[in-house]
C-alpha atoms as a PDB file:
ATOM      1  CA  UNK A   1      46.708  60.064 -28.464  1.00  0.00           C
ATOM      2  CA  UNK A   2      46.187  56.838 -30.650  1.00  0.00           C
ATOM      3  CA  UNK A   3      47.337  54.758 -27.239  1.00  0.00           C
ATOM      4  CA  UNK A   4      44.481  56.762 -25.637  1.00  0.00           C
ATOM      5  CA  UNK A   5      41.644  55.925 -28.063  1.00  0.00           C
ATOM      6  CA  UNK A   6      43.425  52.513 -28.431  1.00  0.00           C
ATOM      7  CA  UNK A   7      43.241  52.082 -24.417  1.00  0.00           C
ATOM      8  CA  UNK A   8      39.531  53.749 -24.054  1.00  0.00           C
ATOM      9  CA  UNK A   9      38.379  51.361 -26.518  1.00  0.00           C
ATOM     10  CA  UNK A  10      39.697  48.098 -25.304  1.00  0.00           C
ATOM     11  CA  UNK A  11      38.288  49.263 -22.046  1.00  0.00           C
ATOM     12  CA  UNK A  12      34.824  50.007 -23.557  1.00  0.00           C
ATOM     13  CA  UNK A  13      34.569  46.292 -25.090  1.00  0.00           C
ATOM     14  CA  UNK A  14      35.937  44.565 -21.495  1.00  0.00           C
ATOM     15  CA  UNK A  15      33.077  46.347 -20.107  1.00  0.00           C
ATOM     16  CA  UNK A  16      30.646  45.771 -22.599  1.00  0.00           C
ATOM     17  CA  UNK A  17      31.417  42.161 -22.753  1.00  0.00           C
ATOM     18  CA  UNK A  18      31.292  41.480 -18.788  1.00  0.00           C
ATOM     19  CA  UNK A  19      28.029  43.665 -18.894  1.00  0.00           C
ATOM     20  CA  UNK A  20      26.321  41.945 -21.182  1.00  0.00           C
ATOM     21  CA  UNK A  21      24.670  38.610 -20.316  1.00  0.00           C
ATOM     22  CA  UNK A  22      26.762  35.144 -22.017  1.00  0.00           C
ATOM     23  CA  UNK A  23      24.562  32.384 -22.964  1.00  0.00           C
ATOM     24  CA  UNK A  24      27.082  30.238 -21.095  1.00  0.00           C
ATOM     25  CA  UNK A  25      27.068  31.574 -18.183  1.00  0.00           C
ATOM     26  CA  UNK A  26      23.134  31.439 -18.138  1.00  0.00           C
ATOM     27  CA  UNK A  27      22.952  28.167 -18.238  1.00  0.00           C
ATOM     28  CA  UNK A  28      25.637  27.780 -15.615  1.00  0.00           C
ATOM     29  CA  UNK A  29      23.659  29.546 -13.482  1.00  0.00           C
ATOM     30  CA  UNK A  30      20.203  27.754 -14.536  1.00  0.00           C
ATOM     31  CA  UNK A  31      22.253  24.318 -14.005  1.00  0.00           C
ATOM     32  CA  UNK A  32      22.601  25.587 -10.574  1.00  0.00           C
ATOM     33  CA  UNK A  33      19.681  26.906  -9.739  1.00  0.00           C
ATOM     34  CA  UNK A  34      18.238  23.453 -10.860  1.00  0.00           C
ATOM     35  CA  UNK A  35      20.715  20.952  -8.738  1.00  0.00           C
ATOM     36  CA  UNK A  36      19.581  23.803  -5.680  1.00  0.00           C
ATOM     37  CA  UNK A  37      16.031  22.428  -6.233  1.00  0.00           C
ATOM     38  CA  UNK A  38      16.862  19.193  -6.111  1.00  0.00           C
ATOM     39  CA  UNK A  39      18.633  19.232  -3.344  1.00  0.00           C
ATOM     40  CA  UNK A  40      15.852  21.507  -1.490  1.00  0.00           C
ATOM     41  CA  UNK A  41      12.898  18.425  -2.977  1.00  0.00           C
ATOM     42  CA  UNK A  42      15.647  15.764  -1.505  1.00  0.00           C
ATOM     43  CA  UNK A  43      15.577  17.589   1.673  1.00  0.00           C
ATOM     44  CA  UNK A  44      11.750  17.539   1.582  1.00  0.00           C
ATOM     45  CA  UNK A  45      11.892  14.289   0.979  1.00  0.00           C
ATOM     46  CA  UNK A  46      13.715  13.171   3.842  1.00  0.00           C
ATOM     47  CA  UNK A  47      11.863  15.142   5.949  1.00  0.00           C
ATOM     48  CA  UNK A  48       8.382  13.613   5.366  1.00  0.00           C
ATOM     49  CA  UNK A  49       9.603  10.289   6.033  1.00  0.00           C
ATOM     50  CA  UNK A  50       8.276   9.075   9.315  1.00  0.00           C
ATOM     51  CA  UNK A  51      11.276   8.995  11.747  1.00  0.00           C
ATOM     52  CA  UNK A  52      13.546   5.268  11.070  1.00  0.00           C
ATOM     53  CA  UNK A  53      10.842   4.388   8.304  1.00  0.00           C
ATOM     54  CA  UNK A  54      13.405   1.645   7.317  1.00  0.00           C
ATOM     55  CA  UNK A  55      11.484  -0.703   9.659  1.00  0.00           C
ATOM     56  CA  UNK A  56       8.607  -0.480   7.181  1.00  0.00           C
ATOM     57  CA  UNK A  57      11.213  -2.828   5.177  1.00  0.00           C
ATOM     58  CA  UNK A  58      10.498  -5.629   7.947  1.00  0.00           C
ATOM     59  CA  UNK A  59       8.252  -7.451   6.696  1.00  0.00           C
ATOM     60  CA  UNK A  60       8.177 -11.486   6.669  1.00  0.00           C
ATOM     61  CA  UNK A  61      10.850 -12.767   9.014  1.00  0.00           C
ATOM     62  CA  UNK A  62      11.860 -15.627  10.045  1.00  0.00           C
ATOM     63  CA  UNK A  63      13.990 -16.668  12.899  1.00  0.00           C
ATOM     64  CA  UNK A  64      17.785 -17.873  12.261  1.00  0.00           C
ATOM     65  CA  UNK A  65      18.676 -20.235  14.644  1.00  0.00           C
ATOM     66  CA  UNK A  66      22.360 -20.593  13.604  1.00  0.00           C
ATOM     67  CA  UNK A  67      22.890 -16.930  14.607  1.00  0.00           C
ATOM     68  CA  UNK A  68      20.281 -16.580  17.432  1.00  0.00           C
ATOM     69  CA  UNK A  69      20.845 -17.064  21.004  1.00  0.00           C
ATOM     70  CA  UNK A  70      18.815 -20.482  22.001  1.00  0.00           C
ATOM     71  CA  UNK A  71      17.404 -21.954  25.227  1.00  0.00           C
ATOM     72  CA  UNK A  72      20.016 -23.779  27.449  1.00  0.00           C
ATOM     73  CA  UNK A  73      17.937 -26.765  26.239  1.00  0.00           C
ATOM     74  CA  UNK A  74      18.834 -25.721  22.749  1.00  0.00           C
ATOM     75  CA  UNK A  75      15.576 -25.394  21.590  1.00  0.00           C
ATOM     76  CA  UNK A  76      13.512 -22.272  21.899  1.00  0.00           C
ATOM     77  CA  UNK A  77      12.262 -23.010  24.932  1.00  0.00           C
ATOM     78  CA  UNK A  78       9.193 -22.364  26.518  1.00  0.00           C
ATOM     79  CA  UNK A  79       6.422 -20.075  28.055  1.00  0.00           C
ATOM     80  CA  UNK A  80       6.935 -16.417  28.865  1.00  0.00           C
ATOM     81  CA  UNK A  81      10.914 -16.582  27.364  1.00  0.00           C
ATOM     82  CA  UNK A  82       9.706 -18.108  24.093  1.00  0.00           C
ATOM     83  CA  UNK A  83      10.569 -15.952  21.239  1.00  0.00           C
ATOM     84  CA  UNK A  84       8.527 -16.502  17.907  1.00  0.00           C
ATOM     85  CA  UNK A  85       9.934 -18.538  15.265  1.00  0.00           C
ATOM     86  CA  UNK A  86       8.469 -15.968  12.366  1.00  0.00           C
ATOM     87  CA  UNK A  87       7.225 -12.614  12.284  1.00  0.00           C
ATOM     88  CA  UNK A  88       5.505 -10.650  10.017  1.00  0.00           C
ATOM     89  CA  UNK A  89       5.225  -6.883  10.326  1.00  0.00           C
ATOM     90  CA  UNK A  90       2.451  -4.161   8.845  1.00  0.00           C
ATOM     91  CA  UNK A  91       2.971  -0.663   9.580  1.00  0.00           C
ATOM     92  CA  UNK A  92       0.956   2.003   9.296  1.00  0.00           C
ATOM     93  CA  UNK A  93       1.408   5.633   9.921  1.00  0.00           C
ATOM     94  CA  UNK A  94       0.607   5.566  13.462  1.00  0.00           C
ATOM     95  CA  UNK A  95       0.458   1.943  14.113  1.00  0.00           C
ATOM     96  CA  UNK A  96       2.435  -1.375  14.344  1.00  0.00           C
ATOM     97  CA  UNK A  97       0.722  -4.709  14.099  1.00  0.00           C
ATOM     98  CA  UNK A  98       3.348  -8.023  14.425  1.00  0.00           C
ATOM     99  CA  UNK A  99       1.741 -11.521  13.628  1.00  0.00           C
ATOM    100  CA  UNK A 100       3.856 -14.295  15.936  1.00  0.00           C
ATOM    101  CA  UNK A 101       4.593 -17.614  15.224  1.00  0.00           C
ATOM    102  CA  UNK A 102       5.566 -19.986  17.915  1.00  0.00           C
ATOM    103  CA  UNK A 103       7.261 -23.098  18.007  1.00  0.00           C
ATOM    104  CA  UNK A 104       5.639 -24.349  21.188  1.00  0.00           C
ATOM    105  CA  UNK A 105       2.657 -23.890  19.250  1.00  0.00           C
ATOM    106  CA  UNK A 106       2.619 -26.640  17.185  1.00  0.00           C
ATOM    107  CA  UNK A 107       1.395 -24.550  14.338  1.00  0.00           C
ATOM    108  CA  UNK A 108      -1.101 -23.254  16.207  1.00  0.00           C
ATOM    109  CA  UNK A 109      -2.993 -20.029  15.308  1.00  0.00           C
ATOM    110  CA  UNK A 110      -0.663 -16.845  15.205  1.00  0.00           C
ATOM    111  CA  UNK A 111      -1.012 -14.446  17.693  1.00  0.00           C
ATOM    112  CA  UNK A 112      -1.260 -10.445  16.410  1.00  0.00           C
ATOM    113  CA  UNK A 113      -0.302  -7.735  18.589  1.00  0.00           C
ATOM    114  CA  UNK A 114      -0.687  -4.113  17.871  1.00  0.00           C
ATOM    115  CA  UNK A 115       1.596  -1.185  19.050  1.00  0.00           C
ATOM    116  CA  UNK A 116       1.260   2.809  18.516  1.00  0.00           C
ATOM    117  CA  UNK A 117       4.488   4.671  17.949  1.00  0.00           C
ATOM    118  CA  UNK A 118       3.514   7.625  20.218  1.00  0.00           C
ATOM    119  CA  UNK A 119       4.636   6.099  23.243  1.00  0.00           C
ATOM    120  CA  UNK A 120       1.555   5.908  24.583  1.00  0.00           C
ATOM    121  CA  UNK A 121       0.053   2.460  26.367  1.00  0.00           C
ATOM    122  CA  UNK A 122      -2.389   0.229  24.205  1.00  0.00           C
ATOM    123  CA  UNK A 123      -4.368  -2.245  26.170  1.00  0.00           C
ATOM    124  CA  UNK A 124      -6.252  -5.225  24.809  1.00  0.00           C
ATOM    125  CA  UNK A 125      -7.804  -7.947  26.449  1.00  0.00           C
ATOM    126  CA  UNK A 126      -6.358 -11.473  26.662  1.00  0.00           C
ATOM    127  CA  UNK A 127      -8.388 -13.671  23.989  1.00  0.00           C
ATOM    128  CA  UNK A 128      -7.154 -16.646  25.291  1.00  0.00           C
ATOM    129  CA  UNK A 129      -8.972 -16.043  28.751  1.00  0.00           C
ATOM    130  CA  UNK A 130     -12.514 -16.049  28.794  1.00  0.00           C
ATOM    131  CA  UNK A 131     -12.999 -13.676  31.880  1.00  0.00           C
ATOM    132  CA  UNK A 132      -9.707 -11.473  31.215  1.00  0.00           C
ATOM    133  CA  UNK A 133      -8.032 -10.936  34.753  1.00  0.00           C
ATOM    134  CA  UNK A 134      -5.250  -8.786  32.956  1.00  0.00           C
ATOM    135  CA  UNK A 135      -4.985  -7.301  29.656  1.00  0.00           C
ATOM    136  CA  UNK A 136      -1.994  -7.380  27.586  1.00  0.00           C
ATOM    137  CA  UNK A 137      -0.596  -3.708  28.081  1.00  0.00           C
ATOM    138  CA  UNK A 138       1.341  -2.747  24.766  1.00  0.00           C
ATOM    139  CA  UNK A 139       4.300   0.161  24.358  1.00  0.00           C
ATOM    140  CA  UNK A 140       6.546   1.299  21.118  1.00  0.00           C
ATOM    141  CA  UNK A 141       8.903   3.971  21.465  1.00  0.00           C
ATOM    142  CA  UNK A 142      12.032   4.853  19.612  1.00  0.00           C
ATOM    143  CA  UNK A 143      15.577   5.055  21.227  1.00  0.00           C
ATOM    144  CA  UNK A 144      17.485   6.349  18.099  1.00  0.00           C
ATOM    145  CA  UNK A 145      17.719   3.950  15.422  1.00  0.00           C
ATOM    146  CA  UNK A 146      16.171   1.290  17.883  1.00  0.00           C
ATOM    147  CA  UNK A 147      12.421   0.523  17.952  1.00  0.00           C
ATOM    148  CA  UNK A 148      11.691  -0.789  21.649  1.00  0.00           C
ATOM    149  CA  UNK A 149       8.563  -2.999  22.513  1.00  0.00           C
ATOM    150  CA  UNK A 150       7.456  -3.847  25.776  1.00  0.00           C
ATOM    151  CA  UNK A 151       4.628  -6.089  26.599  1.00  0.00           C
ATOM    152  CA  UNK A 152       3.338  -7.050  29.849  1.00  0.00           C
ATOM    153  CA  UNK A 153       0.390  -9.156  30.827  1.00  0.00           C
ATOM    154  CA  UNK A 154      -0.646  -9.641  34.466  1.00  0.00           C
ATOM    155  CA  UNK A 155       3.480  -9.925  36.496  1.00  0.00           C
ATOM    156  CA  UNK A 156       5.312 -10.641  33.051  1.00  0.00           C
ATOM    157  CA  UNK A 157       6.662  -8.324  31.269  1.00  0.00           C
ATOM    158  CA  UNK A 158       8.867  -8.776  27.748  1.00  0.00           C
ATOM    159  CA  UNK A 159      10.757  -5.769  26.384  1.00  0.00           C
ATOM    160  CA  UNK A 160      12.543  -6.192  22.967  1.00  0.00           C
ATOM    161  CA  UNK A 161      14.645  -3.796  21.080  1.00  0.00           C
ATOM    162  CA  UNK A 162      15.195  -4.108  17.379  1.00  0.00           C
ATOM    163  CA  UNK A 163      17.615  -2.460  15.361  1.00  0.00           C
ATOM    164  CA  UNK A 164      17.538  -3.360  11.335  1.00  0.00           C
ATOM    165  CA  UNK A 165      20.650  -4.181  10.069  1.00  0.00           C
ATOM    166  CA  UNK A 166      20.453  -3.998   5.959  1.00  0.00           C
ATOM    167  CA  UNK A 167      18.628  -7.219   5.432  1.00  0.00           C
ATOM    168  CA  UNK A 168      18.886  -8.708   8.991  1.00  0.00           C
ATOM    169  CA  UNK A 169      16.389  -7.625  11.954  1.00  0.00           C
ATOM    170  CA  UNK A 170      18.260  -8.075  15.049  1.00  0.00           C
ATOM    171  CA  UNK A 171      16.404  -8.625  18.240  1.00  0.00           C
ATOM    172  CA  UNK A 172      17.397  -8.636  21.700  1.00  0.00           C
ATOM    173  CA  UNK A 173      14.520  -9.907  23.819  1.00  0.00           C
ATOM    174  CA  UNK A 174      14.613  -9.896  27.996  1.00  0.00           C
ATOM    175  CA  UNK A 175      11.294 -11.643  29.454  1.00  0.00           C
ATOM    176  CA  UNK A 176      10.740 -11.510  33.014  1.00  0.00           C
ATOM    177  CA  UNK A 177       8.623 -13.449  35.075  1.00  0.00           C
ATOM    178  CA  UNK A 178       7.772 -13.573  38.808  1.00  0.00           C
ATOM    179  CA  UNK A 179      10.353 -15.512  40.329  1.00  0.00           C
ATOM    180  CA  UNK A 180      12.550 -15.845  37.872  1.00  0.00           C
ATOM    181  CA  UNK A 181      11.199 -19.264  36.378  1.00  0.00           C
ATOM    182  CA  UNK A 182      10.702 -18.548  32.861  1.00  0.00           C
ATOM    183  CA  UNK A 183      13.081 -15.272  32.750  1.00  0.00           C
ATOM    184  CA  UNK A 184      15.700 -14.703  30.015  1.00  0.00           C
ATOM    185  CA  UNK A 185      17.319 -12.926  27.660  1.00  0.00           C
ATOM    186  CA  UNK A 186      18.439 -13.283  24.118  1.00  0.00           C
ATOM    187  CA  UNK A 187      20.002 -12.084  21.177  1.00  0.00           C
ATOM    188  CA  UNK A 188      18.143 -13.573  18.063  1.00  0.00           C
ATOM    189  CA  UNK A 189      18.452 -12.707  14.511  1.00  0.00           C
ATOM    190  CA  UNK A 190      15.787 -13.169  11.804  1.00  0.00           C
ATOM    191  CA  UNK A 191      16.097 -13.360   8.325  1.00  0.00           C
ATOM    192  CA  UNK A 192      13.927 -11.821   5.613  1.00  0.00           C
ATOM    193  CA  UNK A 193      11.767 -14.507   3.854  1.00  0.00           C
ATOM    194  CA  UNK A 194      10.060 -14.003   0.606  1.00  0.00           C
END
């Protein structure tokens, strides 16, 4: 009979004790509950970013001719298959503007060029012509991690692809031109300047 009290109340306290709510596991559970939140506002996060916002990073570039792909004349050549020497990138939430530097230029005024990152075709007069025969027609899409800009004006037509690779913006620009004259394609690489 003692056994049975003995036994009945052991079992009373095991139940009472897993029944009743332990200040350590409470805050196990908060600790939880609060890395779940995290997590769930890190996931937020993430998801508001604007698909490969990295490029926003871009910024002042300029090009690195030890790495980059030149002309066969081992300069940067000229006309159509001309890359610029330094770029400097703005981006907005629907929008793309790149300010060129050329070398051909001779430090000429920089050229701007705008893109929208919907796909969809911007056109813009040439300001160098004062009766345009053929606007510059403008397109940004993304392929993955790889932001792809085309621009053609009148028969040329330029498509670049750049992928951002930690501080280096790789570049692989194709220009084509009617016959072939000024047509090319290159790998360049441009450095982040201050």
């Amino acid at each position: 009979m003692i056994y049975n009290v003995a036994r009945i109340s052991i079992a009373l306290l095991l139940i009472t004790l897993l029944a009743a709510p332990s200040p350590a596991l409470a805050q196990t559970s908060n600790e939880e509950q609060k890395k779940e939140e995290q997590k769930k506002q890190e996931q937020n996060k993430d998801q508001k970013k604007p698909k490969n916002s990295d490029i926003e990073n871009i910024g002042n570039r300029d090009i690195n001719k030890g790495l980059s792909q030149m002309a066969a004349s081992g300069g940067m050549g000229t006309g159509v298959a001309e890359p610029p020497i330094a770029i400097t990138v703005k981006q907005g939430a629907n929008e793309i503007t790149l300010t060129l530097k050329y070398e051909s230029g001779g430090g000429s005024q920089p050229l701007t060029a705008s893109f929208t990152l919907d796909g969809k075709v911007t056109q813009v007069p040439d300001p160098a012509d004062p009766r345009p025969a053929y606007n510059y027609k403008r397109i940004a899409t993304w392929d993955g991690a790889r932001l792809v800009l085309r621009t053609i004006h009148g028969l040329n037509n330029i498509r670049e692809v750049w992928v951002l690779d930690g501080t280096v913006l790789r570049a692989q620009r194709a220009a084509q031109t009617p016959g072939g004259a000024d047509s090319a394609t290159r790998n360049l690489v441009y450095s982040k300047t201050p």
